[in-house]
C-alpha atoms as a PDB file:
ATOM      1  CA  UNK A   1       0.000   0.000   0.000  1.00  0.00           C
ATOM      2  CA  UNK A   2       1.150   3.547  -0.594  1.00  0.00           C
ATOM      3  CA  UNK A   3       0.560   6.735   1.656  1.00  0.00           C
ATOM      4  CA  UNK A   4       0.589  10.288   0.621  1.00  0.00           C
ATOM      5  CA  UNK A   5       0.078  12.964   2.030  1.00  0.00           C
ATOM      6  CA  UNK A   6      -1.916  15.084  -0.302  1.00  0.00           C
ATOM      7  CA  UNK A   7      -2.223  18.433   1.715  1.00  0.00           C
ATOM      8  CA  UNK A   8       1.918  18.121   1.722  1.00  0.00           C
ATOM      9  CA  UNK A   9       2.818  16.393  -1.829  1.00  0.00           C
ATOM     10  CA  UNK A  10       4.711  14.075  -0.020  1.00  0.00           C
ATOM     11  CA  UNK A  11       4.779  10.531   0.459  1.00  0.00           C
ATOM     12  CA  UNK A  12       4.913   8.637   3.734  1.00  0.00           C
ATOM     13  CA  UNK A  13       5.218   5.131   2.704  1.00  0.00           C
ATOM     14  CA  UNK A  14       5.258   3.301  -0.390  1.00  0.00           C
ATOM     15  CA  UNK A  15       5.538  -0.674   1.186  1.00  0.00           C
ATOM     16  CA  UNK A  16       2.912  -0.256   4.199  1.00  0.00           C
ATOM     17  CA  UNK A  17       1.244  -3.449   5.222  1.00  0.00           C
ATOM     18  CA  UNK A  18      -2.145  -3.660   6.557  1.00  0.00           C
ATOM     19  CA  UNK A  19      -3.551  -5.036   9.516  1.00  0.00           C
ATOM     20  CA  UNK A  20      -7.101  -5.440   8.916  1.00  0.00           C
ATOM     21  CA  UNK A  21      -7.535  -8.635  10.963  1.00  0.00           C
ATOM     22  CA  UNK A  22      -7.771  -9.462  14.544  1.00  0.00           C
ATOM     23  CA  UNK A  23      -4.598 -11.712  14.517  1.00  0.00           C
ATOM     24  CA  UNK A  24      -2.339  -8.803  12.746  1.00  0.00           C
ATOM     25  CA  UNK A  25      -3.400  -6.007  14.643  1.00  0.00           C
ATOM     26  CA  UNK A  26      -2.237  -8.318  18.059  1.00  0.00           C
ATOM     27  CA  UNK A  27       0.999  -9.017  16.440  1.00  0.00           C
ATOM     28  CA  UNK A  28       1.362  -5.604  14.542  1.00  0.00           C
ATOM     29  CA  UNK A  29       5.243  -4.970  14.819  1.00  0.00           C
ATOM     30  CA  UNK A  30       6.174  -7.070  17.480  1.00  0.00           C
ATOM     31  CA  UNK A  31       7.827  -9.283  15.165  1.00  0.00           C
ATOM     32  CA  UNK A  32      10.354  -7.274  13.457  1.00  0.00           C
ATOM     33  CA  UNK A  33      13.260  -5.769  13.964  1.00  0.00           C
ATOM     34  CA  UNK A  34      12.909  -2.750  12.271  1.00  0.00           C
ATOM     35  CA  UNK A  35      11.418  -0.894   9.771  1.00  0.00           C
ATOM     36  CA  UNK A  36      13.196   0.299   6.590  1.00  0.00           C
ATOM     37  CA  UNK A  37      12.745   3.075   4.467  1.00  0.00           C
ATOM     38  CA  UNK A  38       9.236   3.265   2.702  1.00  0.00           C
ATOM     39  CA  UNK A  39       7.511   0.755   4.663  1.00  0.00           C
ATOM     40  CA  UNK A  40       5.061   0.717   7.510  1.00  0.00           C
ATOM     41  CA  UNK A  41       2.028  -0.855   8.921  1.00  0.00           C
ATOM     42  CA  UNK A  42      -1.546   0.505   8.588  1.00  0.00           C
ATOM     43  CA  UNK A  43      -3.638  -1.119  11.447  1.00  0.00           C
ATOM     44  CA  UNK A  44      -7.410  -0.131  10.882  1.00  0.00           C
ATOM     45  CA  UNK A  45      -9.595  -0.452  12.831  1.00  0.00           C
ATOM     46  CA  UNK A  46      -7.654   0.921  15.194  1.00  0.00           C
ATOM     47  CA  UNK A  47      -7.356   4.197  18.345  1.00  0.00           C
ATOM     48  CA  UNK A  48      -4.564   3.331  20.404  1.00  0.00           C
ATOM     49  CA  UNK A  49      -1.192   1.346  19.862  1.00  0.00           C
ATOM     50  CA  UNK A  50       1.391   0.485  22.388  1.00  0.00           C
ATOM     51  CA  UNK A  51       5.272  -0.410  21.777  1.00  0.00           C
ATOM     52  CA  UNK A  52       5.593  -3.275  24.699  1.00  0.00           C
ATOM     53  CA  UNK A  53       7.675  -5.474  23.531  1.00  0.00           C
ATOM     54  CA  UNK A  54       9.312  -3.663  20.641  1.00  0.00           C
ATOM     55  CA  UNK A  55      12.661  -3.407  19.952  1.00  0.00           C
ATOM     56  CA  UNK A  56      12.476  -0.139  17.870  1.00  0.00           C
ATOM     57  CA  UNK A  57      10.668   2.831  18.214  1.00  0.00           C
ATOM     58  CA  UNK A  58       8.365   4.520  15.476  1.00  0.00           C
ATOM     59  CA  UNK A  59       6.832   7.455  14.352  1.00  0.00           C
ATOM     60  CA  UNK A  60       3.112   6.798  14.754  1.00  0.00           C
ATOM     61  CA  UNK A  61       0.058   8.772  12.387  1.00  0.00           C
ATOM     62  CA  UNK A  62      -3.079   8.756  13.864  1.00  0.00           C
ATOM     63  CA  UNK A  63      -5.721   9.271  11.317  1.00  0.00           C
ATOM     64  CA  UNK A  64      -9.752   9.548  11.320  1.00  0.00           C
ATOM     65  CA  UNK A  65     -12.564   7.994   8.660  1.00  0.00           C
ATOM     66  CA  UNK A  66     -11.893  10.558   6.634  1.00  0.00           C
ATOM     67  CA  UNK A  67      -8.472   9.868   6.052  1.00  0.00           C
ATOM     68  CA  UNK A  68      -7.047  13.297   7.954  1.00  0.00           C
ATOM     69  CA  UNK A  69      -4.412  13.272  10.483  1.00  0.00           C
ATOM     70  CA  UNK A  70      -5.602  14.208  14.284  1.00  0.00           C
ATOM     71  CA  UNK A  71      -2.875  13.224  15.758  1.00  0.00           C
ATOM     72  CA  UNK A  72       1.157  12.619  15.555  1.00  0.00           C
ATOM     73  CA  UNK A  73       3.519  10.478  18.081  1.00  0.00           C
ATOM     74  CA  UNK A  74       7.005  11.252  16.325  1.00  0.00           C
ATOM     75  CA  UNK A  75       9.333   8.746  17.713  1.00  0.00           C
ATOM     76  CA  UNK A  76       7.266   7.007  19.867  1.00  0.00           C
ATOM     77  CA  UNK A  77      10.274   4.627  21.798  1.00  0.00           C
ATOM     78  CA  UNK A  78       9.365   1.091  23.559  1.00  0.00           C
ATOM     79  CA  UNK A  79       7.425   0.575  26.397  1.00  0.00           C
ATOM     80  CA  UNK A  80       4.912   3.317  25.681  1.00  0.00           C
ATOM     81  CA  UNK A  81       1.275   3.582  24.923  1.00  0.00           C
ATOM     82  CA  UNK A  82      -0.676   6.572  22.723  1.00  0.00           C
ATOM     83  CA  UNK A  83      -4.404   6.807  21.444  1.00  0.00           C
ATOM     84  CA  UNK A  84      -6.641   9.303  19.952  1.00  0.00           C
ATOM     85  CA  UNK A  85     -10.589   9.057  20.437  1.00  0.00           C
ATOM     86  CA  UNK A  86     -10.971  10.391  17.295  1.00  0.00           C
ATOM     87  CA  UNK A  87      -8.726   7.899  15.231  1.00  0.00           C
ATOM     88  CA  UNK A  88     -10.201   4.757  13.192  1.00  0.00           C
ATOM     89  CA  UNK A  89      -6.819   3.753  12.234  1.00  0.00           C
ATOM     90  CA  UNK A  90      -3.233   4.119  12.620  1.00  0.00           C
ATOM     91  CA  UNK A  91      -0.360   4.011  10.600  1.00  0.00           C
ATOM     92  CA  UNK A  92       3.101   3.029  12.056  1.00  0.00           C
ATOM     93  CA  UNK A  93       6.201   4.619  10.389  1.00  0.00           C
ATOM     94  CA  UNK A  94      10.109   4.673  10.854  1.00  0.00           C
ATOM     95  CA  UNK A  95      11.489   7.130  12.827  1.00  0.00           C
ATOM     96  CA  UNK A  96      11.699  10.512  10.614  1.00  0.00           C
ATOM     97  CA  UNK A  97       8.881  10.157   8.566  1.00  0.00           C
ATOM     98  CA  UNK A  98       6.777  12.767  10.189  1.00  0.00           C
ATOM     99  CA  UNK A  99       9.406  15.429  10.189  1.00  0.00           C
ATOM    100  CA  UNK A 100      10.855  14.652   6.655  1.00  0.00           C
ATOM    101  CA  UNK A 101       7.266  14.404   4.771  1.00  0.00           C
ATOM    102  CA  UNK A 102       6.045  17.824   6.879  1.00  0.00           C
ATOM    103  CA  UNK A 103       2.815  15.530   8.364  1.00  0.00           C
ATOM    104  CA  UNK A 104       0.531  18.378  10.499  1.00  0.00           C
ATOM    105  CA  UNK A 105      -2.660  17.318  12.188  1.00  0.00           C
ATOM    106  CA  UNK A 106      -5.175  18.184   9.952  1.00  0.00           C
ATOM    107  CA  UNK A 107      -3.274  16.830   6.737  1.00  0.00           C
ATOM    108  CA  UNK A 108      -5.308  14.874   4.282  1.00  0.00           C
ATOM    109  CA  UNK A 109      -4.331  11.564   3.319  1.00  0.00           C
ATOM    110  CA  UNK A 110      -4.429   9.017   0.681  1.00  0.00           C
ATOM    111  CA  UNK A 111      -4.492   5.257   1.211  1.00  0.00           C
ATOM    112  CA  UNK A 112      -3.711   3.386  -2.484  1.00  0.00           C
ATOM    113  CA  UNK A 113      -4.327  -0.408  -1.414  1.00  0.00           C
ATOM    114  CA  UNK A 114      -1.930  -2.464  -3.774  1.00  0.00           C
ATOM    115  CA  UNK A 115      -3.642  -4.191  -7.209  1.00  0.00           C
END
């Protein structure tokens, strides 16, 4: 999946898995050791995420139905937990993302699910 940011011209991921099940969104990035360049992990339906148990940290995008941004957690480090009552999904980045794309609360995004 791809994610722009259409408000900046800029793109925030171009390999971003989803989590769309039950089973993924447990496991989410738990797994990995990283993330590299371009990818990240779109968990929908989702409010909160937590990094117990990760090895990294991540810069996390919380975004609403409507696909705009209502809330950033730039380098959100292990052992930590963040939600936003107005989120239906969240998209987990590497570190940098944020602050290299220009992502602002209130940024519209784009979601292009792969073909």
């Amino acid at each position: 999946m791809i994610v722009r940011n259409l408000t900046r011209n800029t793109t925030l991921a171009d390999q971003a898995a989803v989590a769309d099940t039950s089973a993924k969104r447990r496991t989410g990035l738990l797994k990995h050791e990283r993330l590299a360049p371009g990818e990240g992990l779109w968990i929908v339906p989702c409010e909160g995420v937590h990094t117990f148990g990760m090895k990294f940290a991540i810069d996390v995008v919380f975004i609403s139905k409507r696909r705009t941004v209502v809330k950033l957690r730039p380098n959100m480090v292990p052992r930590r937990i963040a939600f936003a009552l107005r989120a239906s999904s969240v998209l987990e980045l590497p570190v940098g993302v944020i602050e290299s794309s220009g992502t602002r609360v209130g940024d519209q995004l784009e979601l292009i699910k792969d073909q």
